[in-house]
N, C-alpha and C. Protein backbone atom coordinates (compact mmCIF):
# COMPACT_ATOMS: atom_id res chain seq x y z
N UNK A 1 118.78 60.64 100.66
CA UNK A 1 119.12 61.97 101.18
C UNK A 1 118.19 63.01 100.57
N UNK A 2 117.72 64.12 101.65
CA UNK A 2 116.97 65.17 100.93
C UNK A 2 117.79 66.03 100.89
N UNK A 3 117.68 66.97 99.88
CA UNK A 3 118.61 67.97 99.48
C UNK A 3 117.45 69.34 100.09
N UNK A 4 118.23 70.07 101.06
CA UNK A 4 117.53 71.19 101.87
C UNK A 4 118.24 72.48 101.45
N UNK A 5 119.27 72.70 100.12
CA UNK A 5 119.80 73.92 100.10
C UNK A 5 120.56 73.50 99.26
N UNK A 6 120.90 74.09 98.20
CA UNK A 6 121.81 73.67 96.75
C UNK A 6 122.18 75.18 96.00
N UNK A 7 123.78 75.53 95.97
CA UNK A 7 123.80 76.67 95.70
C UNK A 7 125.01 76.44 94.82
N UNK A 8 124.93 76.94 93.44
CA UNK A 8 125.41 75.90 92.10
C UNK A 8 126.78 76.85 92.26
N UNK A 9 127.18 78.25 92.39
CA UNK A 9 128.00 79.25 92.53
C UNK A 9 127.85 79.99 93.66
N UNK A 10 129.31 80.15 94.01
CA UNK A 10 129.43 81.32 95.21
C UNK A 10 130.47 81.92 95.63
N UNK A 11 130.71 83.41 95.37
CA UNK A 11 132.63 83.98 95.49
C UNK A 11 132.46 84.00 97.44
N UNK A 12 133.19 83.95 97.79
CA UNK A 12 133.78 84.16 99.23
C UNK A 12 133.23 85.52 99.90
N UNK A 13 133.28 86.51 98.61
CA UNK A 13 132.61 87.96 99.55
C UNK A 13 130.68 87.79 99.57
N UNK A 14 130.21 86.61 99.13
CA UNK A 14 128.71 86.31 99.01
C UNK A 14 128.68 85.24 100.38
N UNK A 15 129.60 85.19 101.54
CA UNK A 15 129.31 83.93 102.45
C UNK A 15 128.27 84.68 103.41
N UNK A 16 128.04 86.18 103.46
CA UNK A 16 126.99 86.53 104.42
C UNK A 16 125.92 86.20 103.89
N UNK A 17 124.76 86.24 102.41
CA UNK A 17 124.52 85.69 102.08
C UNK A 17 124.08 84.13 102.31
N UNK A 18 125.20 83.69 101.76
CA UNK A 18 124.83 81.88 101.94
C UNK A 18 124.65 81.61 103.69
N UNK A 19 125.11 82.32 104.32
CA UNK A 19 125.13 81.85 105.88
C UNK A 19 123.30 82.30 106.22
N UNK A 20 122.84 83.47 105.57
CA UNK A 20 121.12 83.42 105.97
C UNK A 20 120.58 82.39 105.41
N UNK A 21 121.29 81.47 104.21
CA UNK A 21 120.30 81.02 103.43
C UNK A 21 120.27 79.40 104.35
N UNK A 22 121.49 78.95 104.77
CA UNK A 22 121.27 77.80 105.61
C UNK A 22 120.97 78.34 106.72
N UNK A 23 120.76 79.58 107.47
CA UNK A 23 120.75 79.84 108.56
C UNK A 23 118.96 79.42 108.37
N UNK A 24 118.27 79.77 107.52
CA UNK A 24 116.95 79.31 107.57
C UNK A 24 116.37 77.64 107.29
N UNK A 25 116.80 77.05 106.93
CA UNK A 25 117.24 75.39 106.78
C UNK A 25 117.37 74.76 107.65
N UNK A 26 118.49 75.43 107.98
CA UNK A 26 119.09 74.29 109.34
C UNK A 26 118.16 74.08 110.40
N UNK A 27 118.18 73.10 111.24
CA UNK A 27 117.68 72.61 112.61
C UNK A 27 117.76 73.16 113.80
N UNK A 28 117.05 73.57 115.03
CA UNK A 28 117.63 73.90 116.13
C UNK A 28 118.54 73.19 116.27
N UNK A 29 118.60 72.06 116.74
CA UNK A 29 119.44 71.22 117.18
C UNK A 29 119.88 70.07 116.52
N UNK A 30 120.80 69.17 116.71
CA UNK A 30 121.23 67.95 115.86
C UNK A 30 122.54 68.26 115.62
N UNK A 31 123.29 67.80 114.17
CA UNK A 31 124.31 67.74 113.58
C UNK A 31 123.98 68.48 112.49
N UNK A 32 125.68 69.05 112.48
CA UNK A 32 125.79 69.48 110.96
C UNK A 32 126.98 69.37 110.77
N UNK A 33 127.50 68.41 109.55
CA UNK A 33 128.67 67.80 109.23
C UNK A 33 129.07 68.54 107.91
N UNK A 34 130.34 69.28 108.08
CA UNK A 34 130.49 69.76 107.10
C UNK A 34 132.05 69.11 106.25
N UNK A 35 131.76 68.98 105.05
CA UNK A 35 133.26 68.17 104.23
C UNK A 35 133.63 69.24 103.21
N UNK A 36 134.22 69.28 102.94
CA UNK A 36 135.49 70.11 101.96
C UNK A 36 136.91 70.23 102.24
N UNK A 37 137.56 70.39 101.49
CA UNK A 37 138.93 70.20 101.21
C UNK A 37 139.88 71.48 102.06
N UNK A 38 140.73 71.54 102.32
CA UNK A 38 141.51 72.34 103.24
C UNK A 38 141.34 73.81 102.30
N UNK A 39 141.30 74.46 103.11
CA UNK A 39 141.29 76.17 102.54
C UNK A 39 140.00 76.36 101.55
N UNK A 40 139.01 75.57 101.90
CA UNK A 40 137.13 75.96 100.74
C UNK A 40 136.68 76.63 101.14
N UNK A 41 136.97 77.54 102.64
CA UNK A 41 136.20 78.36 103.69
C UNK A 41 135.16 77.19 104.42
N UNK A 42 135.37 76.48 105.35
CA UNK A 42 134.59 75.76 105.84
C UNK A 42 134.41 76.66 107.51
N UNK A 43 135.54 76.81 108.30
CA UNK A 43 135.39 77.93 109.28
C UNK A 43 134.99 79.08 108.77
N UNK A 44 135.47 79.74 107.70
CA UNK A 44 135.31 81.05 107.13
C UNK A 44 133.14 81.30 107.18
N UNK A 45 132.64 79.98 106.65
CA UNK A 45 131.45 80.12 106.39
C UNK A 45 130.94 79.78 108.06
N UNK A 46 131.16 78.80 108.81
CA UNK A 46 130.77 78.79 110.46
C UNK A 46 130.87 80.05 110.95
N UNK A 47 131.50 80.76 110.84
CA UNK A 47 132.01 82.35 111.38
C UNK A 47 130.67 83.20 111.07
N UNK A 48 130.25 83.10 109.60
CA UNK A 48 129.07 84.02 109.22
C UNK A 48 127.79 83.07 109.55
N UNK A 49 127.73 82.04 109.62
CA UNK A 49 126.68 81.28 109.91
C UNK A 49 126.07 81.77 111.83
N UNK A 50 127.31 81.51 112.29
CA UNK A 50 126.93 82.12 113.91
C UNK A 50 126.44 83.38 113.86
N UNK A 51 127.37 84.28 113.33
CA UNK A 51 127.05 85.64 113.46
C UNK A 51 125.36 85.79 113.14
N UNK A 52 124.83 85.24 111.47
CA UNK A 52 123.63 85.16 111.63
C UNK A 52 122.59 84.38 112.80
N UNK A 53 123.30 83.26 113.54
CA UNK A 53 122.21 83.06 114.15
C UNK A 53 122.10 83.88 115.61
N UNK A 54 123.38 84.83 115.55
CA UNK A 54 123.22 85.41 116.87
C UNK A 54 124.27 85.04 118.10
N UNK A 55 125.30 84.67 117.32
CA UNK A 55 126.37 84.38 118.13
C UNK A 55 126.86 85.82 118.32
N UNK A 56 127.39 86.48 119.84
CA UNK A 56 128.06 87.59 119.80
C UNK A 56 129.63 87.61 119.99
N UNK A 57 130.07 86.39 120.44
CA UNK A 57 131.37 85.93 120.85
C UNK A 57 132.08 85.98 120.00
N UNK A 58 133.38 86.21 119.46
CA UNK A 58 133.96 85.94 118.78
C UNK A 58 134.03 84.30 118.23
N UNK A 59 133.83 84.22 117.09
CA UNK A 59 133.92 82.65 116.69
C UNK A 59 135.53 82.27 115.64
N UNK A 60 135.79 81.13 116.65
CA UNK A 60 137.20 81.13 115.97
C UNK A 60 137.21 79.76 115.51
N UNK A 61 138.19 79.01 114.86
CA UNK A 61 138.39 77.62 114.35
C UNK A 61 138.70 76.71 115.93
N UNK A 62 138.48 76.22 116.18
CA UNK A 62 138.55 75.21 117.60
C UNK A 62 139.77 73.85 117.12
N UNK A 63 140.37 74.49 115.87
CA UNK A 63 141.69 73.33 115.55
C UNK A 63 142.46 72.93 116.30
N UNK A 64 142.34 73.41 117.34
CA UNK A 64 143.37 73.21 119.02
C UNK A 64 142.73 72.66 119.67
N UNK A 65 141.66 73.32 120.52
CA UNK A 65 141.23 73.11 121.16
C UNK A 65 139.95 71.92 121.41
N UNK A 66 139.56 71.64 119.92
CA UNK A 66 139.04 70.73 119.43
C UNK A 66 137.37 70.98 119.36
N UNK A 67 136.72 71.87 120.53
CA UNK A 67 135.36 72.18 120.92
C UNK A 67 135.69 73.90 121.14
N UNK A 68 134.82 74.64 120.49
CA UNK A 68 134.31 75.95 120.78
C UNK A 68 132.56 75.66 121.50
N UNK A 69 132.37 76.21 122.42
CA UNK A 69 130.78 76.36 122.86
C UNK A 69 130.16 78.07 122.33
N UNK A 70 129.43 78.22 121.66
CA UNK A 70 128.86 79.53 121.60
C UNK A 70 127.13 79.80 122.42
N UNK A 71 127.01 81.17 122.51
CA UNK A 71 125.41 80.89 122.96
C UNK A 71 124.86 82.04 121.91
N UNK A 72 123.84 81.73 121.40
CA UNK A 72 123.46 82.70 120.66
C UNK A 72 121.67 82.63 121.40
N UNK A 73 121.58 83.37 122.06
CA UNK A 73 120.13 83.85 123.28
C UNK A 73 120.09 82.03 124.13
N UNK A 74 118.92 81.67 123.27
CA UNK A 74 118.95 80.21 124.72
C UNK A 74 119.48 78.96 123.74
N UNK A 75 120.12 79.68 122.47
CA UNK A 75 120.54 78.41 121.67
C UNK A 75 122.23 77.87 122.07
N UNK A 76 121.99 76.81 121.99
CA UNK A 76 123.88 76.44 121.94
C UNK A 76 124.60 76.02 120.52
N UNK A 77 125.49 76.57 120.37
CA UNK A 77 126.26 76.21 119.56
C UNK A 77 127.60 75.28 119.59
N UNK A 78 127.42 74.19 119.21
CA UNK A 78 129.48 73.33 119.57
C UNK A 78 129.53 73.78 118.06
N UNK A 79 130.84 73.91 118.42
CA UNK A 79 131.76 74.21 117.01
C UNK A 79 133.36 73.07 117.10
N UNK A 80 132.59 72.37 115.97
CA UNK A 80 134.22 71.15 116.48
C UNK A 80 134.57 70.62 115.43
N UNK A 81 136.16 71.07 115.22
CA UNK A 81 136.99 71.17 114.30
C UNK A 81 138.00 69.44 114.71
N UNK A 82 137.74 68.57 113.84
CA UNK A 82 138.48 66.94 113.88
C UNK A 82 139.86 67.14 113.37
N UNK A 83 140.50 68.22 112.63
CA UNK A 83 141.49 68.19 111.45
C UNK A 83 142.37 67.46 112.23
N UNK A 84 142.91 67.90 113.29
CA UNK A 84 144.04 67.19 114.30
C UNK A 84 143.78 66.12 114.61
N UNK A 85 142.89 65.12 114.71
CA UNK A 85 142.28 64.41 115.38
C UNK A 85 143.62 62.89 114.66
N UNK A 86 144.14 62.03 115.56
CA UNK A 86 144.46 60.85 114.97
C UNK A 86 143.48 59.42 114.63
N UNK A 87 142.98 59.65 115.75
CA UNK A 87 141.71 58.29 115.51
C UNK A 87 140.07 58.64 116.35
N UNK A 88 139.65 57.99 115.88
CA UNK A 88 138.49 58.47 116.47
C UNK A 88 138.33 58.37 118.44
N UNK A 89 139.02 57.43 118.80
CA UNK A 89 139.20 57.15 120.41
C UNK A 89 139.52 58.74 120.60
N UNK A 90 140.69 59.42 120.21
CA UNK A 90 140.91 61.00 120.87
C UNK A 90 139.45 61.91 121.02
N UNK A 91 138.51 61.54 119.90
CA UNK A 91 137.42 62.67 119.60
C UNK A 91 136.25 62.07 121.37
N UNK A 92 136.42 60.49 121.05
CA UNK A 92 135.42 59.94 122.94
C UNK A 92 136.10 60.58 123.57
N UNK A 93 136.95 60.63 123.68
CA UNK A 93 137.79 60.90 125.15
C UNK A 93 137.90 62.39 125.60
N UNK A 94 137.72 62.91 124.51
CA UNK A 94 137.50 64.90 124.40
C UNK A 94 135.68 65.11 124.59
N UNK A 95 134.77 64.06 124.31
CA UNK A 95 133.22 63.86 124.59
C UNK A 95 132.81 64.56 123.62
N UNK A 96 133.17 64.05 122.25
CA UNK A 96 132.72 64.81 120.88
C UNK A 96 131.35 64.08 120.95
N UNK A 97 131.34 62.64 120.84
CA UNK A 97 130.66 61.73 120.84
C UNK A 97 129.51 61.91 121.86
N UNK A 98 129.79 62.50 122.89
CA UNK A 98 127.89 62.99 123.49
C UNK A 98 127.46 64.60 123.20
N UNK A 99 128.27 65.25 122.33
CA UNK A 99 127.83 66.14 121.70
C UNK A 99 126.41 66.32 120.77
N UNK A 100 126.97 65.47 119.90
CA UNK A 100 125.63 64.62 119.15
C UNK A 100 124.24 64.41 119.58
N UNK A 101 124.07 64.13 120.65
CA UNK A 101 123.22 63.77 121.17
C UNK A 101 122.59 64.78 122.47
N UNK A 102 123.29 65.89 122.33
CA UNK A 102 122.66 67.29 123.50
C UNK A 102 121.81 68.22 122.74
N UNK A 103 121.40 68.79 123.62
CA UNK A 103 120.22 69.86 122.91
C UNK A 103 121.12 70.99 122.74
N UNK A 104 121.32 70.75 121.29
CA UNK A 104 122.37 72.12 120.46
C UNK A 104 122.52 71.55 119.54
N UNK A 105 122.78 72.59 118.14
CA UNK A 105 123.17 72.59 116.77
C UNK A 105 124.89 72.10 117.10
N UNK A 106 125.18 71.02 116.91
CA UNK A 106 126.65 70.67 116.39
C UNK A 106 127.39 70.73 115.25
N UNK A 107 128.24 71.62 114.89
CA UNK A 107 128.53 71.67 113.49
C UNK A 107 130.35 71.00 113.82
N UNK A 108 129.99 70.16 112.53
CA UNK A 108 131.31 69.36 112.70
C UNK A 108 131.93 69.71 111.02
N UNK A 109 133.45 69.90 112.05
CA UNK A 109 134.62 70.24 110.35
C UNK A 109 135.15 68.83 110.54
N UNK A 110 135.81 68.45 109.40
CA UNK A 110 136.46 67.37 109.07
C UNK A 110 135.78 65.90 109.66
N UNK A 111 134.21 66.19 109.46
CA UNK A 111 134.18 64.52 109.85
C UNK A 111 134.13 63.19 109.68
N UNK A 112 135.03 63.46 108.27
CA UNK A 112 135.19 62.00 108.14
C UNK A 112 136.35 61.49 108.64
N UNK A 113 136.87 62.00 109.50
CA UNK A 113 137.69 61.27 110.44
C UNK A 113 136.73 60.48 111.68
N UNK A 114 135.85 60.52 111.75
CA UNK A 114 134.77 60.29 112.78
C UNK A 114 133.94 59.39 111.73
N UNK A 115 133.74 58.98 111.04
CA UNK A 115 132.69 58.96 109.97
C UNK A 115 131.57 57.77 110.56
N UNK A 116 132.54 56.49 111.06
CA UNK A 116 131.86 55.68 111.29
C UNK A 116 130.92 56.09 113.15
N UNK A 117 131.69 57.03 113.37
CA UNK A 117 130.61 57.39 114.93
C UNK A 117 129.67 58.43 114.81
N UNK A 118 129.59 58.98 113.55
CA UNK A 118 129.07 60.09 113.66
C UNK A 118 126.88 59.54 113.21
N UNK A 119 126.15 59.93 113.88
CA UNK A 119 125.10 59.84 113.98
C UNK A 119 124.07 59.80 112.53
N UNK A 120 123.27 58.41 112.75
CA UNK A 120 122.70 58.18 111.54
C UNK A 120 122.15 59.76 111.11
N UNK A 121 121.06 60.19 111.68
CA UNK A 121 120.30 60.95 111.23
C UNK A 121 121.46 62.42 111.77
N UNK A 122 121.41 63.18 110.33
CA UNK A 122 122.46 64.51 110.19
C UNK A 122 122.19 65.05 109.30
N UNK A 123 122.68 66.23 109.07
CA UNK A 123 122.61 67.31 108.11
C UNK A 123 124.03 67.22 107.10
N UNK A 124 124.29 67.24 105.93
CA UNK A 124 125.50 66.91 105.86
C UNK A 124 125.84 68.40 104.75
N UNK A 125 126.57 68.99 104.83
CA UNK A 125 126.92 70.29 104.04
C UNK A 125 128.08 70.12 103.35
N UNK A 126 128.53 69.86 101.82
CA UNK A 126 129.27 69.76 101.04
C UNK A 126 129.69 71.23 100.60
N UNK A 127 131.35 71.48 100.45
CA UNK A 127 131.35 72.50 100.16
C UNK A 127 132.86 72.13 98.96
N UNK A 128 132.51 72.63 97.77
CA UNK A 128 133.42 72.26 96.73
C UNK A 128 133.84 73.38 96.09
N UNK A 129 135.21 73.10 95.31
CA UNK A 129 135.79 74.59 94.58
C UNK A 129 135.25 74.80 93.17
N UNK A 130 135.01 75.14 92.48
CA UNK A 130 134.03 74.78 91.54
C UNK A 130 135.01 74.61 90.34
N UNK A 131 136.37 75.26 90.49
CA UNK A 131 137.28 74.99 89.10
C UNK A 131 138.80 75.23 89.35
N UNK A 132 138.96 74.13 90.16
CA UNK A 132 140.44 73.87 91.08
C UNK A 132 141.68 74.25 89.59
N UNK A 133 140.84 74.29 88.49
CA UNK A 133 142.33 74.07 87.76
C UNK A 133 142.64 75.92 86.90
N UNK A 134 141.07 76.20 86.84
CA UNK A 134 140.89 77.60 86.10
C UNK A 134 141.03 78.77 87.15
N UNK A 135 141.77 78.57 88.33
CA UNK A 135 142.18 79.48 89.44
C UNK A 135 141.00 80.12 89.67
N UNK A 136 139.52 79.42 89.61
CA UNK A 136 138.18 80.13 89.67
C UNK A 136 137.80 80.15 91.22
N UNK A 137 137.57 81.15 92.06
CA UNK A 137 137.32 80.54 93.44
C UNK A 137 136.20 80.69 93.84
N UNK A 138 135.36 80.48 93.23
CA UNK A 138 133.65 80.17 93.55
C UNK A 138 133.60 78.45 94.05
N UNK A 139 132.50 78.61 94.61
CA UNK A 139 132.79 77.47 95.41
C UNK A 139 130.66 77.14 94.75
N UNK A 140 130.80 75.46 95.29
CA UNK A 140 129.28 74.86 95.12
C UNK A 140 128.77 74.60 96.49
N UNK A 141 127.73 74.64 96.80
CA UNK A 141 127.35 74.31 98.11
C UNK A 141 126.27 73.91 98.09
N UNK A 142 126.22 72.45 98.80
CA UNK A 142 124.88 71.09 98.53
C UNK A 142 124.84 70.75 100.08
N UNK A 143 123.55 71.19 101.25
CA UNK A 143 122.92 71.03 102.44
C UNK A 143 122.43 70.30 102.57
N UNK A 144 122.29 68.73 102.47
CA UNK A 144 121.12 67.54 102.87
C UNK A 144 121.09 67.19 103.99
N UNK A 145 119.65 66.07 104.47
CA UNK A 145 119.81 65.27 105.22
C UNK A 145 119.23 64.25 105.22
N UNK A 146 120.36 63.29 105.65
CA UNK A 146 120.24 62.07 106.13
C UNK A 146 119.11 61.48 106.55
């Protein structure tokens, strides 16, 4: 794995910030798989990440609905949230699975519910609390790829 963005500290009011700093990193197109634990800001940071690349739509969590589409000028954005997901058959059958493979940035929450379908070559974005026990809420954030 290459490491494309490594950010050792970060409070929640610094996510505009971190959203230019992968906003310059990231890929037109492909995957971006993001893992962290419930409530790390994983939508919270997709929200400022669009906005920087030029999303004007409102960007919301797609935990329902499973797929958000955004356009930011001639780019596409899927935004697809697995949390609900029971097995991976629900995510084919919703066509998460030819997402992957369209010309657009895919950013995926929760995908290791998907883990074994999700595409060799990806971006994978770790996002951790940095001191779950010292009520510290800075968070670490490690961008590679696959």
């Amino acid at each position: 794995m290459e490491v494309l963005l490594e950010v050792e500290k970060y409070e929640l009011d610094e996510l505009a910030d971190i959203a230019e700093k992968l906003a310059g990193v990231l890929t037109e197109k492909g995957v971006l798989a993001i893992h962290g634990e419930m409530g790390v800001g994983k939508t919270t940071l997709v929200k400022d990440l669009c906005k920087v690349l030029g999303v004007e739509d409102e960007v919301s969590s797609p935990t329902f609905g499973l797929v958000n589409v955004y356009k930011a000028g001639e780019r596409k954005i899927n935004h697809v949230d697995l949390y609900r997901l029971k097995n991976a058959e629900e995510a084919e059958t919703a066509g998460v699975f030819e997402l992957f493979y369209s010309d657009a940035l895919t950013i995926v929450e929760w995908p290791e519910r998907i883990a074994d379908e999700l595409p060799d070559e990806l971006m994978l974005l770790k996002i951790d609390l940095c001191e779950k026990f010292n009520h510290d809420s800075s968070r670490k954030l490690v961008l590679s790829r696959t």
